[in-house]
N, C-alpha and C. Protein backbone atom coordinates (compact mmCIF):
# COMPACT_ATOMS: atom_id res chain seq x y z
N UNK A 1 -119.13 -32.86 2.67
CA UNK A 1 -120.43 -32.19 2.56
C UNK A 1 -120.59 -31.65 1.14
N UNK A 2 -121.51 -31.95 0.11
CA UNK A 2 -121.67 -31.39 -0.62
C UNK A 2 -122.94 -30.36 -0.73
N UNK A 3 -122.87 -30.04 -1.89
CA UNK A 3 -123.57 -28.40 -1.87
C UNK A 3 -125.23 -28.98 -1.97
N UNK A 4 -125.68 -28.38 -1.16
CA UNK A 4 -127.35 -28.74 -0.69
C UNK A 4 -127.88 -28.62 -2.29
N UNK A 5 -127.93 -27.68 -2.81
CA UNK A 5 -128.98 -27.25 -4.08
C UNK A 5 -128.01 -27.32 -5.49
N UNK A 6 -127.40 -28.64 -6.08
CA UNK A 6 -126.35 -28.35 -6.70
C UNK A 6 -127.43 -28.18 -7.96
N UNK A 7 -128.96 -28.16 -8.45
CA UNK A 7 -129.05 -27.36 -9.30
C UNK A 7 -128.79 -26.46 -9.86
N UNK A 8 -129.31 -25.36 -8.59
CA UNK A 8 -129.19 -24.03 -8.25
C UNK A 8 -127.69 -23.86 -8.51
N UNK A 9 -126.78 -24.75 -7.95
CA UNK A 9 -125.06 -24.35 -8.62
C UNK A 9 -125.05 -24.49 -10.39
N UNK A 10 -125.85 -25.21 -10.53
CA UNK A 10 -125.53 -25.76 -12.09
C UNK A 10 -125.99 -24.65 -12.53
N UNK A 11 -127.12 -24.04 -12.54
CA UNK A 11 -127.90 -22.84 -13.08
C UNK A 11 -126.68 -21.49 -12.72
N UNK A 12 -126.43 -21.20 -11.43
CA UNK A 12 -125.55 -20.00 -11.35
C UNK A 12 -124.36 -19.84 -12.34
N UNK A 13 -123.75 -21.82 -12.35
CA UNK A 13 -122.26 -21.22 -13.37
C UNK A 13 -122.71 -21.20 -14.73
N UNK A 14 -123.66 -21.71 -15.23
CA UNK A 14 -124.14 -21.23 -16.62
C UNK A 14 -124.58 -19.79 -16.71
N UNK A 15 -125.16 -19.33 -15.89
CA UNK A 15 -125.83 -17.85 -16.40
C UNK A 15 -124.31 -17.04 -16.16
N UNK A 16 -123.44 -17.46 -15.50
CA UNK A 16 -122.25 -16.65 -15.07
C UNK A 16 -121.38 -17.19 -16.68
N UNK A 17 -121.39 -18.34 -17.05
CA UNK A 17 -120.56 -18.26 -18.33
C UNK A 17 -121.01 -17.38 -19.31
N UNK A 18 -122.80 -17.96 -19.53
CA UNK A 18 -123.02 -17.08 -20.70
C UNK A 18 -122.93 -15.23 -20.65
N UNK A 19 -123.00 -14.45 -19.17
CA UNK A 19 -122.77 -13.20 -19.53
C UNK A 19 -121.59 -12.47 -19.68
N UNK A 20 -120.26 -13.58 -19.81
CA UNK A 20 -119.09 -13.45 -20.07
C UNK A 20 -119.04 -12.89 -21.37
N UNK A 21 -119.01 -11.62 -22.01
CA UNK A 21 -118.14 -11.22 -22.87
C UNK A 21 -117.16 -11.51 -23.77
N UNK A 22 -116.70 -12.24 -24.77
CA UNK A 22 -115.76 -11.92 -25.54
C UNK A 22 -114.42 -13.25 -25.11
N UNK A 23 -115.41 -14.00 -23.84
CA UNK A 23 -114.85 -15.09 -23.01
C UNK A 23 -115.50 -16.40 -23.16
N UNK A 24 -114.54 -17.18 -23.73
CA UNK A 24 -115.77 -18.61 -23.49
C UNK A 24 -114.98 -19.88 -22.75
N UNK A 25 -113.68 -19.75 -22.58
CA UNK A 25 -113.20 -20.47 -21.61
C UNK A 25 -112.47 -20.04 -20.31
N UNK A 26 -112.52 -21.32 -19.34
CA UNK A 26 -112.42 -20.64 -17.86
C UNK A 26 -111.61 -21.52 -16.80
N UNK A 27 -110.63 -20.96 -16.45
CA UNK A 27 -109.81 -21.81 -15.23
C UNK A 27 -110.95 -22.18 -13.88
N UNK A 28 -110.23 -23.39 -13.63
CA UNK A 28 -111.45 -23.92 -12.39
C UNK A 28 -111.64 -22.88 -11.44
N UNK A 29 -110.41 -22.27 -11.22
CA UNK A 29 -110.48 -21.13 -10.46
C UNK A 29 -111.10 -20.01 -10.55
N UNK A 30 -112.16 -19.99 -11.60
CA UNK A 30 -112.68 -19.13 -11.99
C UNK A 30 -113.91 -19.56 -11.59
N UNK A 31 -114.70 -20.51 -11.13
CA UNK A 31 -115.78 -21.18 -11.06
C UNK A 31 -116.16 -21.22 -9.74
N UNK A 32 -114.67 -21.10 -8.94
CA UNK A 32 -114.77 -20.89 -7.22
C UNK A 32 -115.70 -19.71 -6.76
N UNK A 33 -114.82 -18.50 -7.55
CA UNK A 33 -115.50 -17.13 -7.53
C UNK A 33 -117.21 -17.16 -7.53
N UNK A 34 -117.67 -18.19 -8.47
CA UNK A 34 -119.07 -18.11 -8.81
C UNK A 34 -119.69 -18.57 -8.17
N UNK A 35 -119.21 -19.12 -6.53
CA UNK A 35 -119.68 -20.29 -5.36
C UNK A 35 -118.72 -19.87 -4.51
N UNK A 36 -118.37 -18.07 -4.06
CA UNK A 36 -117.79 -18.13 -3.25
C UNK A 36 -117.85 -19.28 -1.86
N UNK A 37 -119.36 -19.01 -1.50
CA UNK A 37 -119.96 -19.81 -0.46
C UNK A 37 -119.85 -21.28 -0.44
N UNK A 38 -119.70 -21.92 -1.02
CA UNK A 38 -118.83 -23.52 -1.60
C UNK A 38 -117.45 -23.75 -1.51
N UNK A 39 -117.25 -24.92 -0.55
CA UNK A 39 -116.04 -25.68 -0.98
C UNK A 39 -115.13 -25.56 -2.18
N UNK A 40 -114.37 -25.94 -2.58
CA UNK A 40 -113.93 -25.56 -3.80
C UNK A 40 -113.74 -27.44 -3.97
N UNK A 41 -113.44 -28.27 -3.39
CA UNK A 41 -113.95 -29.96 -3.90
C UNK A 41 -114.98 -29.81 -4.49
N UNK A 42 -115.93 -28.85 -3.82
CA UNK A 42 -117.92 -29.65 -4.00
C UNK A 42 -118.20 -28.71 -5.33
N UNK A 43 -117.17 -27.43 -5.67
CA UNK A 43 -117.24 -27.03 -6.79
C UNK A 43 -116.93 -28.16 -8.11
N UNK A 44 -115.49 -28.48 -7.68
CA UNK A 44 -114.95 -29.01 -8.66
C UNK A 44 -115.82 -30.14 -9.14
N UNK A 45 -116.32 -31.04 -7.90
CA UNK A 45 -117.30 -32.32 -8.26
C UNK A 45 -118.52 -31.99 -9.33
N UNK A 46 -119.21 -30.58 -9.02
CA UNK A 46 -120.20 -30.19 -9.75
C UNK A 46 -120.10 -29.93 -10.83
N UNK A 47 -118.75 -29.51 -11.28
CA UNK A 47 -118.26 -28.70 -12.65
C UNK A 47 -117.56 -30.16 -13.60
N UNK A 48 -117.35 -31.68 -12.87
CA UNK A 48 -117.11 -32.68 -13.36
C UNK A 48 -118.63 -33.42 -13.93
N UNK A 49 -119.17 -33.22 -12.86
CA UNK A 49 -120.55 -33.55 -12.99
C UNK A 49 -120.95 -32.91 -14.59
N UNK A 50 -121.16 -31.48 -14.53
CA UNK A 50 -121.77 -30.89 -15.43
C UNK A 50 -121.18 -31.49 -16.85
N UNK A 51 -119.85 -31.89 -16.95
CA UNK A 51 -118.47 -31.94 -18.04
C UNK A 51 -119.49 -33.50 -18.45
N UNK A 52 -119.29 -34.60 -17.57
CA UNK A 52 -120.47 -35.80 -17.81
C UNK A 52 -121.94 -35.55 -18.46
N UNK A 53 -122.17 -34.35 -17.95
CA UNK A 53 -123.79 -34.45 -18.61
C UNK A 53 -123.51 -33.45 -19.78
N UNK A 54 -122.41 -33.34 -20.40
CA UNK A 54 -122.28 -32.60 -20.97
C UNK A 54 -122.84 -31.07 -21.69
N UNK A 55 -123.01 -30.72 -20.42
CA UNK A 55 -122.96 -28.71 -20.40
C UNK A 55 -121.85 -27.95 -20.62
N UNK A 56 -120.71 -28.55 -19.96
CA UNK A 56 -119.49 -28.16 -19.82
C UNK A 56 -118.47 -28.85 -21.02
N UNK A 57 -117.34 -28.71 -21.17
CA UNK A 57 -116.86 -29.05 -21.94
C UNK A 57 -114.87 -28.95 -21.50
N UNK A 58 -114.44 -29.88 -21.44
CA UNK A 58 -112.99 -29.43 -21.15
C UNK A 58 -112.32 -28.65 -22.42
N UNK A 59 -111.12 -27.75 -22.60
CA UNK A 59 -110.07 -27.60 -23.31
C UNK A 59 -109.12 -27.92 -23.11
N UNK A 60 -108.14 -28.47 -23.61
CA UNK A 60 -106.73 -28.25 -23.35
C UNK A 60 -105.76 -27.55 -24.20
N UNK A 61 -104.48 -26.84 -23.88
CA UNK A 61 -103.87 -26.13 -24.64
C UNK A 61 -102.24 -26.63 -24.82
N UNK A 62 -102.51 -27.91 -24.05
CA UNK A 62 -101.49 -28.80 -23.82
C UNK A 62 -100.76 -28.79 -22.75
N UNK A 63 -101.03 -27.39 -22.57
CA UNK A 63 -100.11 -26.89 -21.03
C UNK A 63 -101.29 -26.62 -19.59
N UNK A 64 -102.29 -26.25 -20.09
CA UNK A 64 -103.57 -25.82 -19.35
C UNK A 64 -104.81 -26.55 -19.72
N UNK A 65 -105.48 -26.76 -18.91
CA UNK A 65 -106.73 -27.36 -19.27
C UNK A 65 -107.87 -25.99 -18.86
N UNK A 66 -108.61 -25.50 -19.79
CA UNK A 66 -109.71 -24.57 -19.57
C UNK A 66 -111.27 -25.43 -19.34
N UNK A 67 -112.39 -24.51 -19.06
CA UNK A 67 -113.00 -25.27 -19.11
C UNK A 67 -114.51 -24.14 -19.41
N UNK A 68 -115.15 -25.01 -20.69
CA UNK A 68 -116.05 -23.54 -21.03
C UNK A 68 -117.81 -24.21 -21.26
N UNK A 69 -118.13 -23.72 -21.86
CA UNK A 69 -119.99 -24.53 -22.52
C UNK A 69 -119.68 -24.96 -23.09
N UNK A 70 -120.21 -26.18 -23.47
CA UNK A 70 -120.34 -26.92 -24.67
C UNK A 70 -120.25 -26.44 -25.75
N UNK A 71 -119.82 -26.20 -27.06
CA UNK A 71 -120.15 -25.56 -28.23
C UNK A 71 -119.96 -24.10 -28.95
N UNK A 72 -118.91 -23.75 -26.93
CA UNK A 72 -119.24 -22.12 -27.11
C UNK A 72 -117.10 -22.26 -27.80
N UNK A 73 -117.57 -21.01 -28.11
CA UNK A 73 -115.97 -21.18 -28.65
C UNK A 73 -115.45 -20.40 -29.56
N UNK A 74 -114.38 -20.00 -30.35
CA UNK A 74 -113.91 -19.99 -31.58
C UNK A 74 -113.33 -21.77 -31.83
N UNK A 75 -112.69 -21.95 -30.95
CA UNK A 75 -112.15 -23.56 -31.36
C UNK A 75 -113.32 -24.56 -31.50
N UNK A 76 -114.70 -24.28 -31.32
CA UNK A 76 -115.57 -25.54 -31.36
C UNK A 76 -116.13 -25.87 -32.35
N UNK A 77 -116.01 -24.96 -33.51
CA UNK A 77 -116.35 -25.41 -34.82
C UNK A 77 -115.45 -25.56 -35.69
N UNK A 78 -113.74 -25.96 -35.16
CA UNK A 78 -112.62 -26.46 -35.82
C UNK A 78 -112.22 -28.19 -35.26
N UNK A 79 -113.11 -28.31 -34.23
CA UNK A 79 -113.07 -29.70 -33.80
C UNK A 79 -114.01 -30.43 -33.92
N UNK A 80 -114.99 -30.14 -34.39
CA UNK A 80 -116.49 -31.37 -35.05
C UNK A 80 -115.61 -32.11 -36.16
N UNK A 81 -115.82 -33.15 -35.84
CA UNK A 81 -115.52 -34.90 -37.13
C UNK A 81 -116.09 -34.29 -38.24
């Protein structure tokens, strides 16, 4: 079953990244919280989804993979070509 209004999901975890503070990347597990009411698959599918249409953006730290906005960062203007 996936999530009836996955707009409405797409819109909640963006307004929930951007009023993050001093934070711009985020364990998947952090994204559950923002959809208590959701699966945590139909999360993850949405937050892959978003990573494809590129809103989202993966990190890796070699050991962890984070996952934040597009562009948002201290590291995102040390990785543009």
């Amino acid at each position: 079953m996936a999530i009836a209004d996955e707009q409405a999901a797409k819109d909640i975890i963006v307004a929930n990244l951007k009023k993050k503070k001093g934070k711009s990347k985020f364990y998947l597990k952090d994204f559950y919280k923002m959809l208590p009411d959701e699966k945590n698959r139909d999360i993850k599918n949405v937050v892959n989804k978003m990573v494809q249409e590129e809103i989202l953006e993966y990190w890796s730290s070699g050991s962890t993979t984070l996952i934040g906005l597009k562009g948002a960062g201290k590291q995102a203007s040390t990785e543009e070509d």
